[in-house]
N, C-alpha and C. Protein backbone atom coordinates (compact mmCIF):
# COMPACT_ATOMS: atom_id res chain seq x y z
N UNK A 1 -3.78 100.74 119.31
CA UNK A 1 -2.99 99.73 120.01
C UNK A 1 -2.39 100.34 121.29
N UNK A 2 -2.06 99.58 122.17
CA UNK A 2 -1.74 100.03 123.61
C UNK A 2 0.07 99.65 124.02
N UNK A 3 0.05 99.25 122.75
CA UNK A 3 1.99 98.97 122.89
C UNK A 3 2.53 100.16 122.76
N UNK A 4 1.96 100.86 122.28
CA UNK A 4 3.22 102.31 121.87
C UNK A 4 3.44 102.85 123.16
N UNK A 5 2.28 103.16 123.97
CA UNK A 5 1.91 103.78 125.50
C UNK A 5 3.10 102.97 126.63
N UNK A 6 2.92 101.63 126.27
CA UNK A 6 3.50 100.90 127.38
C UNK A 6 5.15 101.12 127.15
N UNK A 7 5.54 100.93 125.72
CA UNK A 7 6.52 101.40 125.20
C UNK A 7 7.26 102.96 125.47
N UNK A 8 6.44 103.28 125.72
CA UNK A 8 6.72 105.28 126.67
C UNK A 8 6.95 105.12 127.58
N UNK A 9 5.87 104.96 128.49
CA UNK A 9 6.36 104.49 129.39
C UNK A 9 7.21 103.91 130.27
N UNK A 10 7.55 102.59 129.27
CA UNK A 10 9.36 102.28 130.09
C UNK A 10 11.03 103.17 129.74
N UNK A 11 10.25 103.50 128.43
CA UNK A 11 11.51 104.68 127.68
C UNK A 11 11.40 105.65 129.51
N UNK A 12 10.43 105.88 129.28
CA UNK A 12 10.01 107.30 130.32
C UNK A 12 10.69 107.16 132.16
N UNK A 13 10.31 105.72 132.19
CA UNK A 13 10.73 105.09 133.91
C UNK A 13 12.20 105.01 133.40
N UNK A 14 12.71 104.25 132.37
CA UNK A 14 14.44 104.56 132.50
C UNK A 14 15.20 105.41 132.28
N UNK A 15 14.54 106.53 131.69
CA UNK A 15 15.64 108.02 131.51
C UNK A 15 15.66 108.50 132.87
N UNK A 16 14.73 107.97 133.80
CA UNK A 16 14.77 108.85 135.28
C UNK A 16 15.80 108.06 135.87
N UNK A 17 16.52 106.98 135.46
CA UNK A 17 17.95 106.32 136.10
C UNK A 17 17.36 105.26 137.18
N UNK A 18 18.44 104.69 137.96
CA UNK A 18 17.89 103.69 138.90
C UNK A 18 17.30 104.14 140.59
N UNK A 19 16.20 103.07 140.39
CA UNK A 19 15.88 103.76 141.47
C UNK A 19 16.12 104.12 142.88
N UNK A 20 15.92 104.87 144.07
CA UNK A 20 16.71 105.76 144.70
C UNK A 20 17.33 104.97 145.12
N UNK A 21 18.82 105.07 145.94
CA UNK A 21 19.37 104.11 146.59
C UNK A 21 20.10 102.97 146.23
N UNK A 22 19.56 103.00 145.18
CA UNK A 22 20.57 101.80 144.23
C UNK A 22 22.17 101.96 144.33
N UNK A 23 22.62 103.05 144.25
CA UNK A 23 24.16 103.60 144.16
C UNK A 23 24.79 102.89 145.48
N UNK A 24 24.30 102.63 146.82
CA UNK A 24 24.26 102.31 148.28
C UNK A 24 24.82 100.54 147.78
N UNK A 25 24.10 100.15 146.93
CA UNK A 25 24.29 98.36 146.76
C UNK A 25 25.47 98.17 146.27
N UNK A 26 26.30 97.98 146.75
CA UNK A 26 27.83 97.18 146.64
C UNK A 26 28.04 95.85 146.99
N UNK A 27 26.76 95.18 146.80
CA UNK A 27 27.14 93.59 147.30
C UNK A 27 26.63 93.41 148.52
N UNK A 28 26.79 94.36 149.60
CA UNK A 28 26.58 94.10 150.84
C UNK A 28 25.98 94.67 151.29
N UNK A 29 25.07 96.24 151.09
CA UNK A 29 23.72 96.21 151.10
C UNK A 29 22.93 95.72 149.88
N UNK A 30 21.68 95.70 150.86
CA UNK A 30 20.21 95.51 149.82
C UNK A 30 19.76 94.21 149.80
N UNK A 31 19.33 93.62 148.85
CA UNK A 31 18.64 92.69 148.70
C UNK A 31 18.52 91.66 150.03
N UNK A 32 17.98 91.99 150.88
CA UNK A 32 17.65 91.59 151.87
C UNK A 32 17.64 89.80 152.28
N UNK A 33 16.49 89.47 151.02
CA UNK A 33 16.59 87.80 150.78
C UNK A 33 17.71 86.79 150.58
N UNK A 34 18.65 87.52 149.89
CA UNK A 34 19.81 86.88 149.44
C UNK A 34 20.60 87.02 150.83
N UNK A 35 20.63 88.25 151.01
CA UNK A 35 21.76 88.33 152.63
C UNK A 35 21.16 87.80 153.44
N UNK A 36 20.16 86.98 153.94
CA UNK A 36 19.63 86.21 154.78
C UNK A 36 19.53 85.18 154.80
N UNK A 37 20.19 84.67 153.24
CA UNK A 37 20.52 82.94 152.71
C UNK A 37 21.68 83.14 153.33
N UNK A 38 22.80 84.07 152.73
CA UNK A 38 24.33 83.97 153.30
C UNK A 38 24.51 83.72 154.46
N UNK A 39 23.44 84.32 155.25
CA UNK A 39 23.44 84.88 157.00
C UNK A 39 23.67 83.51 157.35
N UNK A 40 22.69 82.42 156.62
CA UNK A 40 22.24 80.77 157.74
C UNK A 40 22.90 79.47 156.80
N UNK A 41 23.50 80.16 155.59
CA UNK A 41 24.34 79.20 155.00
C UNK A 41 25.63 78.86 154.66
N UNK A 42 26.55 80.22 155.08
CA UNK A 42 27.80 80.60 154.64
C UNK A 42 28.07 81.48 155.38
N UNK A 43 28.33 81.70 156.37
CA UNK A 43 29.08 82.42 157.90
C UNK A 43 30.34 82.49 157.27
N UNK A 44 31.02 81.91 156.39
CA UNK A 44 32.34 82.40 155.85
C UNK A 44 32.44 83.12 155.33
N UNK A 45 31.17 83.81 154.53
CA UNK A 45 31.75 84.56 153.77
C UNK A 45 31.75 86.50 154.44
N UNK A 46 30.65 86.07 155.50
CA UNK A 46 31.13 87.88 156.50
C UNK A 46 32.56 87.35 157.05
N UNK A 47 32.92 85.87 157.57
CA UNK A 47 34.49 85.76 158.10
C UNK A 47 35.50 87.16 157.19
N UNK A 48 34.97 86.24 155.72
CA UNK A 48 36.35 87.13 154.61
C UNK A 48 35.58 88.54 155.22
N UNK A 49 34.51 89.20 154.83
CA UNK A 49 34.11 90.59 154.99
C UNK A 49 34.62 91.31 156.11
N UNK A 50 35.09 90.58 156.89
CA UNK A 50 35.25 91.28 157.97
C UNK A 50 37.35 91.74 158.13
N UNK A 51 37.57 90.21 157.93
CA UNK A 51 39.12 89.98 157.60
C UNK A 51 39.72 91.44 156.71
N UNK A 52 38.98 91.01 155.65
CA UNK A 52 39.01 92.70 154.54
C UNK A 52 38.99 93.60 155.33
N UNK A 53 37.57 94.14 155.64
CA UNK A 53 37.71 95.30 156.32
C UNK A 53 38.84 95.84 157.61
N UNK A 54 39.30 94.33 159.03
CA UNK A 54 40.21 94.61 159.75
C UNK A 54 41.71 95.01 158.84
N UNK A 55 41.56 94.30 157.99
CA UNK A 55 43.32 94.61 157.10
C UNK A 55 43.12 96.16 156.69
N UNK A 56 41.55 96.65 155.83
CA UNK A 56 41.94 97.87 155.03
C UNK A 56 41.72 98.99 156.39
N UNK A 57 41.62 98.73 157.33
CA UNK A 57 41.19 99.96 158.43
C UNK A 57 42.41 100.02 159.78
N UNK A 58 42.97 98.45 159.44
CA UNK A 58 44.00 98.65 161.10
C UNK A 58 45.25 97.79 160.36
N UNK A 59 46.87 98.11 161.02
CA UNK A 59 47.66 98.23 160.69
C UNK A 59 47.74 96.43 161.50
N UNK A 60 47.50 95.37 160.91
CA UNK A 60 47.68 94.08 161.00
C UNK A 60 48.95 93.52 161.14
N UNK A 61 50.22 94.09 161.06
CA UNK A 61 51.46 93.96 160.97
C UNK A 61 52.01 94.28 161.98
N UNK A 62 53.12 93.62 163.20
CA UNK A 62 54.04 94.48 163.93
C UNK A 62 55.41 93.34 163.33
N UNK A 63 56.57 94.37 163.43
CA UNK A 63 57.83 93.95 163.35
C UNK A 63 58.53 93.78 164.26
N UNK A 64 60.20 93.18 164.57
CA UNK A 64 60.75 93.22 165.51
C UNK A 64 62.00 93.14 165.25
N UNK A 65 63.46 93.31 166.13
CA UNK A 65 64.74 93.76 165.89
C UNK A 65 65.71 92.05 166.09
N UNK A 66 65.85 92.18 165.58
CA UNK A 66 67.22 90.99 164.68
C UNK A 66 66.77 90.01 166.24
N UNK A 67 66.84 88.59 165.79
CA UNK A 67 67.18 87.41 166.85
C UNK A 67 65.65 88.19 168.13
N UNK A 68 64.77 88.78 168.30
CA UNK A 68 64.47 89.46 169.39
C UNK A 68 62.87 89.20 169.36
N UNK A 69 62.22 88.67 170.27
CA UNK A 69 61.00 89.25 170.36
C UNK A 69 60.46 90.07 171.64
N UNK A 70 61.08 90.77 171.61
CA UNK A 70 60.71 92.37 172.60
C UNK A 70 59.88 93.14 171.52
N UNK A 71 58.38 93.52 171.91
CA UNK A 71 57.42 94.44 171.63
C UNK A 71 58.45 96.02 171.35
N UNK A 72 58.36 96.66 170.79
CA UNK A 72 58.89 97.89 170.82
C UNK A 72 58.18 98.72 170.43
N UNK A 73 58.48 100.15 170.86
CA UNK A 73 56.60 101.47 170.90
C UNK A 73 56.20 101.19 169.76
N UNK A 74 56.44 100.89 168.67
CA UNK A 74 55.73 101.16 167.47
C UNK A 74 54.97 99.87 167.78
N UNK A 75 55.69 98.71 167.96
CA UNK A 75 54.73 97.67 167.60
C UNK A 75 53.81 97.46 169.11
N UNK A 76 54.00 98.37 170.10
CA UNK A 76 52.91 98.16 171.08
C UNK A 76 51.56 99.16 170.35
N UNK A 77 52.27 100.02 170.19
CA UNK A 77 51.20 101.25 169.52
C UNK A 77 50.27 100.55 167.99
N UNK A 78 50.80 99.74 167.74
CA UNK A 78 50.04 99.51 166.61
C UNK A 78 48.94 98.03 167.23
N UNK A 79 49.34 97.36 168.14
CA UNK A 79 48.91 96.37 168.86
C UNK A 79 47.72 97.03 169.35
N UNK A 80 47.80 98.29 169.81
CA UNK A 80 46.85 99.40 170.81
C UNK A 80 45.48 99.50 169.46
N UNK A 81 45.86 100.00 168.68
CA UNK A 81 44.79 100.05 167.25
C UNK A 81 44.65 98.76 167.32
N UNK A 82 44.98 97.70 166.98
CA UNK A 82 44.15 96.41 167.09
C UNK A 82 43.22 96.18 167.71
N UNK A 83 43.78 96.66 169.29
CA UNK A 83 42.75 96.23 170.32
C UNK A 83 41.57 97.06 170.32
N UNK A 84 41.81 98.36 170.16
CA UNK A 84 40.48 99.06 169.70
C UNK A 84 39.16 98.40 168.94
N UNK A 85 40.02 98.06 167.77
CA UNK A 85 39.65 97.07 166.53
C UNK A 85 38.26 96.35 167.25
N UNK A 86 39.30 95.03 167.96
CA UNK A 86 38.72 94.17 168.40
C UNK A 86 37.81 94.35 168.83
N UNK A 87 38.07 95.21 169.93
CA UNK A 87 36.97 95.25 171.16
C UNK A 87 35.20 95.75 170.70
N UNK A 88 35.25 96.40 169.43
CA UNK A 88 34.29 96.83 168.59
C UNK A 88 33.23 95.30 168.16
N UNK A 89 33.95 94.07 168.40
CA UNK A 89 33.53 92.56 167.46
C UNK A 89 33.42 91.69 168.71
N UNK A 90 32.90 91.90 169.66
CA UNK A 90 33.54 90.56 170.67
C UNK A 90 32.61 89.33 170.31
N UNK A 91 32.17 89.56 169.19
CA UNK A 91 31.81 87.93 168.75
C UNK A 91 32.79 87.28 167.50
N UNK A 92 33.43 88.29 167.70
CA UNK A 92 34.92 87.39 166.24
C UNK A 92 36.13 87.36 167.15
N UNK A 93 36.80 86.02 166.04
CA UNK A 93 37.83 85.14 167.38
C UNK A 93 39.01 85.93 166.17
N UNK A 94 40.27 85.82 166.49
CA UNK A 94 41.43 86.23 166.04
C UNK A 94 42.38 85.40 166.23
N UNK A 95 43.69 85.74 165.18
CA UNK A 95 44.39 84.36 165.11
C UNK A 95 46.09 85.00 164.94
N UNK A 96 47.19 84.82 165.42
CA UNK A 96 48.31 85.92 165.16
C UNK A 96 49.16 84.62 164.61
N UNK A 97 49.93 85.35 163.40
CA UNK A 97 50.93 84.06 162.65
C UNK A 97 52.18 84.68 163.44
N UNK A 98 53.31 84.39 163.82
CA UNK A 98 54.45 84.42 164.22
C UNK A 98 55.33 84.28 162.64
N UNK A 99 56.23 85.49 162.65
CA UNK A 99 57.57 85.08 161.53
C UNK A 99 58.46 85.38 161.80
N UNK A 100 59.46 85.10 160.85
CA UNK A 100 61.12 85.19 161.24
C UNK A 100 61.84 85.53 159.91
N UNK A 101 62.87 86.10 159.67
CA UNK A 101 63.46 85.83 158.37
C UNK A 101 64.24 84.82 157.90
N UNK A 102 65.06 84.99 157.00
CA UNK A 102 65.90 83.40 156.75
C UNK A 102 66.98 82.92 157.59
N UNK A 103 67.86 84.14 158.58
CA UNK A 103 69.08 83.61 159.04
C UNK A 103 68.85 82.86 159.89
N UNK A 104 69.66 81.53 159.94
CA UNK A 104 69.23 80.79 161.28
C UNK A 104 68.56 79.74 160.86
N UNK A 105 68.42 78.13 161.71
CA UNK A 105 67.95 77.39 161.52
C UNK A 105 66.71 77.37 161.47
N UNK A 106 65.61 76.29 161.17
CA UNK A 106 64.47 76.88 160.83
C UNK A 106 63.78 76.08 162.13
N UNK A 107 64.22 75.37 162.77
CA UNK A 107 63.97 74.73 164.09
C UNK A 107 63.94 76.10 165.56
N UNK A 108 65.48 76.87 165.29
CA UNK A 108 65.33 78.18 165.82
C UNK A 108 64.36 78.91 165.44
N UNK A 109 64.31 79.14 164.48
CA UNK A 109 63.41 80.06 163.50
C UNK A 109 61.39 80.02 163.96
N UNK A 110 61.32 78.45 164.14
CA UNK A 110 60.12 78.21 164.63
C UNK A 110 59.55 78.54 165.82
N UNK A 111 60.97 78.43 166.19
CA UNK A 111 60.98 78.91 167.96
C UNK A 111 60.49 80.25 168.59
N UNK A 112 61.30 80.53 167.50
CA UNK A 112 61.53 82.39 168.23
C UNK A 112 59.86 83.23 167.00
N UNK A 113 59.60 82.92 165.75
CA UNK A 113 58.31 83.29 165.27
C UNK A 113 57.35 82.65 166.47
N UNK A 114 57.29 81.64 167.15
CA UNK A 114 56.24 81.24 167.89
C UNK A 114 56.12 82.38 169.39
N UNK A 115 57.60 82.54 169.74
CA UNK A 115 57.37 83.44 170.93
C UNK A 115 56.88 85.03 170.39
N UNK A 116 57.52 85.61 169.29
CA UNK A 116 56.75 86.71 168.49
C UNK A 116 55.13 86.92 168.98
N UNK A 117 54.89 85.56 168.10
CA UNK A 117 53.30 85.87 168.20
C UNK A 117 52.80 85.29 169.66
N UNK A 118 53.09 85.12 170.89
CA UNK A 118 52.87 85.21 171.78
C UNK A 118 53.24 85.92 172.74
N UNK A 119 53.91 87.26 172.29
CA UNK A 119 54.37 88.13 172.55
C UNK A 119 53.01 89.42 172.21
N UNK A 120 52.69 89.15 170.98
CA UNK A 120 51.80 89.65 170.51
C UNK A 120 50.42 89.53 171.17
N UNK A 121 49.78 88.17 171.54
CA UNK A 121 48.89 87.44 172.15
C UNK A 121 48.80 88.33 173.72
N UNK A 122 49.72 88.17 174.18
CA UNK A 122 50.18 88.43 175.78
C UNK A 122 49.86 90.14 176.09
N UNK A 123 50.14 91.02 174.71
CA UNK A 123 49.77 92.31 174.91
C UNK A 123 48.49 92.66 174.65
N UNK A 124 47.65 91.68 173.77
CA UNK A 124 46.27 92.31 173.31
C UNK A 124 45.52 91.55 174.36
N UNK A 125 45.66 90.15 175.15
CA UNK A 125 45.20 90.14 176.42
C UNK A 125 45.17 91.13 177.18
N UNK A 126 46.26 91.86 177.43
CA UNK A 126 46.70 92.93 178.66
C UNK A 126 45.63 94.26 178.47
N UNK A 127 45.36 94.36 176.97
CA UNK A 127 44.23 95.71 176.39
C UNK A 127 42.77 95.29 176.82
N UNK A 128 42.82 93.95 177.59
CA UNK A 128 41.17 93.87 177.91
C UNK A 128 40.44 92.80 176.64
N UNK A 129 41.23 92.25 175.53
CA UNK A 129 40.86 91.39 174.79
C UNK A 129 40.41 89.80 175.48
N UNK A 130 39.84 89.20 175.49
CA UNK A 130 39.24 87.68 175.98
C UNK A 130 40.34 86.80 175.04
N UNK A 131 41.48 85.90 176.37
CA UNK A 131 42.28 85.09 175.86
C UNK A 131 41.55 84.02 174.85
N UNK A 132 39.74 83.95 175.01
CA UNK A 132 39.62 82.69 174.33
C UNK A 132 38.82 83.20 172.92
N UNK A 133 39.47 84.27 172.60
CA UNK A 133 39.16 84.94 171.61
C UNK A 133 40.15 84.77 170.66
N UNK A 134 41.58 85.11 171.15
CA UNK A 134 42.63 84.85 170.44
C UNK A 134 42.55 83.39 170.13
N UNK A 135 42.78 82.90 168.64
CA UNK A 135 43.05 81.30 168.95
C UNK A 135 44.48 80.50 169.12
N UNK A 136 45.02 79.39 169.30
CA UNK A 136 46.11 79.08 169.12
C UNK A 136 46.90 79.56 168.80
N UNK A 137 47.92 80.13 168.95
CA UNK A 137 49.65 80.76 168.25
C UNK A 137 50.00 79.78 166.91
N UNK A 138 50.53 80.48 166.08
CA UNK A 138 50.51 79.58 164.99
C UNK A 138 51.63 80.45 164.84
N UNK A 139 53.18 79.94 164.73
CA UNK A 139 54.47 80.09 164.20
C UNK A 139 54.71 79.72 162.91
N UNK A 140 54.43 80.68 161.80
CA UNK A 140 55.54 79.98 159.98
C UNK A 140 56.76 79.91 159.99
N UNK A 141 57.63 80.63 161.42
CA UNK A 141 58.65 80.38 161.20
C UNK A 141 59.50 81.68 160.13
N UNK A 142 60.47 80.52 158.93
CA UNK A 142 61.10 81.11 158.08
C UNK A 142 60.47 80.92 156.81
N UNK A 143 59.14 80.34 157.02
CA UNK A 143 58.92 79.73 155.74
C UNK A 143 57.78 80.77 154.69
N UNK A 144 57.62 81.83 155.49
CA UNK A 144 56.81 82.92 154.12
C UNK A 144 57.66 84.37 154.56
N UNK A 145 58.87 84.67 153.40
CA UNK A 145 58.90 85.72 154.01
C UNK A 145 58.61 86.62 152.91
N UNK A 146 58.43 87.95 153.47
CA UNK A 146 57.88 88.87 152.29
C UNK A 146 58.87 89.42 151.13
N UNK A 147 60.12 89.43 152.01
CA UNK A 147 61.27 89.91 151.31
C UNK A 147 61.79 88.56 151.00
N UNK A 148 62.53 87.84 150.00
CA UNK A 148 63.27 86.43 149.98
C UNK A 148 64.56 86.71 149.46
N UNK A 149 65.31 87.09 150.89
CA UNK A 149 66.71 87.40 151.02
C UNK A 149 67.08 86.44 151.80
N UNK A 150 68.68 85.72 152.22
CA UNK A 150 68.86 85.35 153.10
C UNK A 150 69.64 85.97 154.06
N UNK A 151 69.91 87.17 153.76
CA UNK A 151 70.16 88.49 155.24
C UNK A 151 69.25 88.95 155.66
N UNK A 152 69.66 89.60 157.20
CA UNK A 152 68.95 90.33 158.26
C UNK A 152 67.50 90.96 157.73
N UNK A 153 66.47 90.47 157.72
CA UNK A 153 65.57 91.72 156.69
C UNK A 153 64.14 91.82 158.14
N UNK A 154 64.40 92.75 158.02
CA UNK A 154 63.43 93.55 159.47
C UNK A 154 61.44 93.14 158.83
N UNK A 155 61.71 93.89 157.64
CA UNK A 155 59.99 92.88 157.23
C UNK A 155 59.57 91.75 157.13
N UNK A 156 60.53 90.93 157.25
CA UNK A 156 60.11 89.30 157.64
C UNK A 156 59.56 89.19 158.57
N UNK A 157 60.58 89.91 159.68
CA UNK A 157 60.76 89.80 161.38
C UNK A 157 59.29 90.23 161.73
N UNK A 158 58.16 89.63 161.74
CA UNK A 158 57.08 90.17 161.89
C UNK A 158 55.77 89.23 162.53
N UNK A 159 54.80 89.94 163.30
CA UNK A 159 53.64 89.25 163.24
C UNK A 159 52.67 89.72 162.64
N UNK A 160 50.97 89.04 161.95
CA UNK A 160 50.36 89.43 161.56
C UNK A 160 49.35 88.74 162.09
N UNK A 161 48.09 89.84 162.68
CA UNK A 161 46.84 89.54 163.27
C UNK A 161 45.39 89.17 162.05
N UNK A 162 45.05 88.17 162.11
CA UNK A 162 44.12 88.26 161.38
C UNK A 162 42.65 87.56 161.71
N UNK A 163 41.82 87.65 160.97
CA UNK A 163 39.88 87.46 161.69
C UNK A 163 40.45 85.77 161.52
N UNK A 164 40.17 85.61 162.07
CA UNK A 164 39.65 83.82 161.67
C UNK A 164 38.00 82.99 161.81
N UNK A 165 37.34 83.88 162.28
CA UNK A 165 36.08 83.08 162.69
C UNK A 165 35.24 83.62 163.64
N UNK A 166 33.81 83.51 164.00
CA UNK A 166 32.95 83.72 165.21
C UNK A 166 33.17 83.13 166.57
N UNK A 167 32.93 83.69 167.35
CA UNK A 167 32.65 82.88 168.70
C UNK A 167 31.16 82.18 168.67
N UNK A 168 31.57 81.10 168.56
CA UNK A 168 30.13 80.33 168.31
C UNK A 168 29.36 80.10 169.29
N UNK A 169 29.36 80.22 170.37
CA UNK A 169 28.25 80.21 171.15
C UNK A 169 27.82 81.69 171.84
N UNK A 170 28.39 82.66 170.94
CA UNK A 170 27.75 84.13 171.48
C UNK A 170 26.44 83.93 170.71
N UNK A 171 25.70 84.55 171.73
CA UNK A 171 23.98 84.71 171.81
C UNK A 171 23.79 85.15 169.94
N UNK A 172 24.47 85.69 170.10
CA UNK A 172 24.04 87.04 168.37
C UNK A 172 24.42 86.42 167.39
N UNK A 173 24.93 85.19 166.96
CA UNK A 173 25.26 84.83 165.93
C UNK A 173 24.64 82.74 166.56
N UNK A 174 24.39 82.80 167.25
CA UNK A 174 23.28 81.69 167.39
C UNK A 174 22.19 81.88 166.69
N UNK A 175 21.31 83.08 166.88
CA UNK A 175 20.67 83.80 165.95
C UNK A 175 20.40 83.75 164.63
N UNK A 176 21.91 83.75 164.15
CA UNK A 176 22.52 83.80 162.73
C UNK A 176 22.18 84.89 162.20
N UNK A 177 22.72 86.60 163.31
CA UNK A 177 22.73 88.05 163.36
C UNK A 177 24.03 88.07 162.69
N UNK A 178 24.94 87.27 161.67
CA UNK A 178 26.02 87.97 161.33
C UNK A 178 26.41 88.99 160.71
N UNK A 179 25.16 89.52 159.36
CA UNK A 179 25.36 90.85 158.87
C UNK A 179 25.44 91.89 160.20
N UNK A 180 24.45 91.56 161.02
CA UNK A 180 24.36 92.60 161.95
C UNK A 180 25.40 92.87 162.64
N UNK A 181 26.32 91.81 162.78
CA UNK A 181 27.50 92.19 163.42
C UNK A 181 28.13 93.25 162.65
N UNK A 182 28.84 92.78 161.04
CA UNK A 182 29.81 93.41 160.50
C UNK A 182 29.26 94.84 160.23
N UNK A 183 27.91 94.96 160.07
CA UNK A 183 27.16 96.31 159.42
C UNK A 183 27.08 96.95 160.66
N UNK A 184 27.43 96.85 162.15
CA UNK A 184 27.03 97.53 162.90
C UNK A 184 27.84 98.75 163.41
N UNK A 185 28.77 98.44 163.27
CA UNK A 185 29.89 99.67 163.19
C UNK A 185 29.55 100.79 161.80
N UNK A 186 29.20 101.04 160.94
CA UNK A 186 29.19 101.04 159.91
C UNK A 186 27.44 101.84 160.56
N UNK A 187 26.69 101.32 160.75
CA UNK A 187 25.34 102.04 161.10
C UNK A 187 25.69 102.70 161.98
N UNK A 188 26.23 102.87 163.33
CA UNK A 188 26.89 103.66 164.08
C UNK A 188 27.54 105.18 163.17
N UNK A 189 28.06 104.85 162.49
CA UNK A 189 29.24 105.54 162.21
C UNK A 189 28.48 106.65 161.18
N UNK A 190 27.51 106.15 160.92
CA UNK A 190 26.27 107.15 159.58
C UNK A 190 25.26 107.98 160.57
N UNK A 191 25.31 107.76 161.48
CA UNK A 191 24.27 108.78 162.79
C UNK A 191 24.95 110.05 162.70
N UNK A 192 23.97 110.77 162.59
CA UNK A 192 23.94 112.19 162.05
C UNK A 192 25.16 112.51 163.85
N UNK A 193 25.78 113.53 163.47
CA UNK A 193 26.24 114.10 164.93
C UNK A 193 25.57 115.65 165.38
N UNK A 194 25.73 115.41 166.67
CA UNK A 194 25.33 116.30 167.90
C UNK A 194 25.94 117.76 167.24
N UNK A 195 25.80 118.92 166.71
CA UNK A 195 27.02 120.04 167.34
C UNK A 195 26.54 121.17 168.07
N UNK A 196 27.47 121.10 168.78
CA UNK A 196 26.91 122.00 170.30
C UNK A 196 27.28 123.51 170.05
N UNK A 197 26.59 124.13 169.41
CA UNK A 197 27.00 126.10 169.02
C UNK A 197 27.81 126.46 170.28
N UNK A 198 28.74 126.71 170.01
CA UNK A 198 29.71 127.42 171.16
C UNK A 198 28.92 129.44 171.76
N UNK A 199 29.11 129.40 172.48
CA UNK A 199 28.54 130.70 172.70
C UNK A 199 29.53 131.67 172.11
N UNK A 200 28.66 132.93 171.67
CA UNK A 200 29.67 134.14 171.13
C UNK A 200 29.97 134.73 172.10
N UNK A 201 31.27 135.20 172.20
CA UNK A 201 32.17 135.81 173.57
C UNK A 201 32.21 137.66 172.52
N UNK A 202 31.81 138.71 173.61
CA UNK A 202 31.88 139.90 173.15
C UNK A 202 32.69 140.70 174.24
N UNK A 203 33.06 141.82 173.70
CA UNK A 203 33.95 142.62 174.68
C UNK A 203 32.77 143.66 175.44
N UNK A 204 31.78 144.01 175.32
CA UNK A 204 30.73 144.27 176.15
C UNK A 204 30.86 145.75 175.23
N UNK A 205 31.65 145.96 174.33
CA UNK A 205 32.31 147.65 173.67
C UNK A 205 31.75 147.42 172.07
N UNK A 206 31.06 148.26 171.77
CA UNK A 206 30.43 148.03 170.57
C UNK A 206 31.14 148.22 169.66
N UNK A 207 30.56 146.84 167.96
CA UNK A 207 31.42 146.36 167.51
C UNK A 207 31.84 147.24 166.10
């Protein structure tokens, strides 16, 4: 009979483990067919992939000082990493929420979170970002804060940058190239590097 053989055989192909490269598939490589349904049917779901990745790699948060929306070094410096960010995607649009904490009316409150995040807007223009990249200012106001105190609390006082979507009429995602977008940093970043041997410096006096 020829079952026992065939029966070895697969014993034999699975003790050697999966095959090469498999370890690499996290969802978002590999299977080629499936990521090419997502690519032309669900553009939302690299939106989230990407959203993820800007939150776990760049500091999405700036704060600000009581009643105030004046930028201050930290929160220009962290605005500066954003724009880096960005400038890596210029086919993804971005969206900044404006907040406030509880003191104060929430009519004020709307006011001054709205100038926040156009405070915010106004500096990542200035880094060379495309105003029609950023979308609309969107102020919450007093109404999500992280801390839920009704005193002074500096982590309320905050804006947060986040992906919202493609630029839909860039050439590369007309296409419906969106893996290629998010994976392209990421293929960049796996290229073997250059290193340039420094020359050995001798005293000309034997060693």
């Amino acid at each position: 009979m020829k079952f026992p053989l065939v029966i070895v055989l697969c014993a034999t192909l699975a003790a050697c483990g999966p095959e090469a490269g498999a370890e690499l598939d996290q969802g978002n490589f590999g299977n080629a067919t499936m990521n090419n349904m997502l690519v032309h049917s669900s553009p939302q779901n690299y939106t989230i992939d990407l959203a993820r990745r800007f939150a776990s790699e760049v500091d999405s948060t700036i704060n600000f000082e009581f009643d105030s929306a004046v930028l201050d070094a930290q929160a220009q410096a962290t605005l500066r990493q954003q724009a880096d960010w960005i400038k890596q995607f210029p086919e993804v649009r971005f969206r900044v929420f404006g907040h406030t904490d509880l003191v104060g009316s929430e009519a004020y409150n709307r006011d001054l979170g709205l100038r926040r995040a156009q405070a915010a807007v106004a500096f990542l223009t200035a880094q060379g970002i495309s105003r029609s990249r950023l979308e609309a200012v969107v102020s919450l106001g007093q109404t999500q804060p992280l801390i839920p105190t009704p005193e002074p609390e500096r982590r309320n006082r905050r804006t947060v940058t986040e992906v919202s979507g493609f630029v839909e009429n860039n050439p590369m995602l007309l296409n419906g190239k969106y893996a290629e977008v998010i994976f392209r940093e990421y293929i960049a970043s796996a290229a073997p590097r250059t290193v340039v041997a420094r020359p050995t410096l001798t005293s000309g006096i034997g060693e």
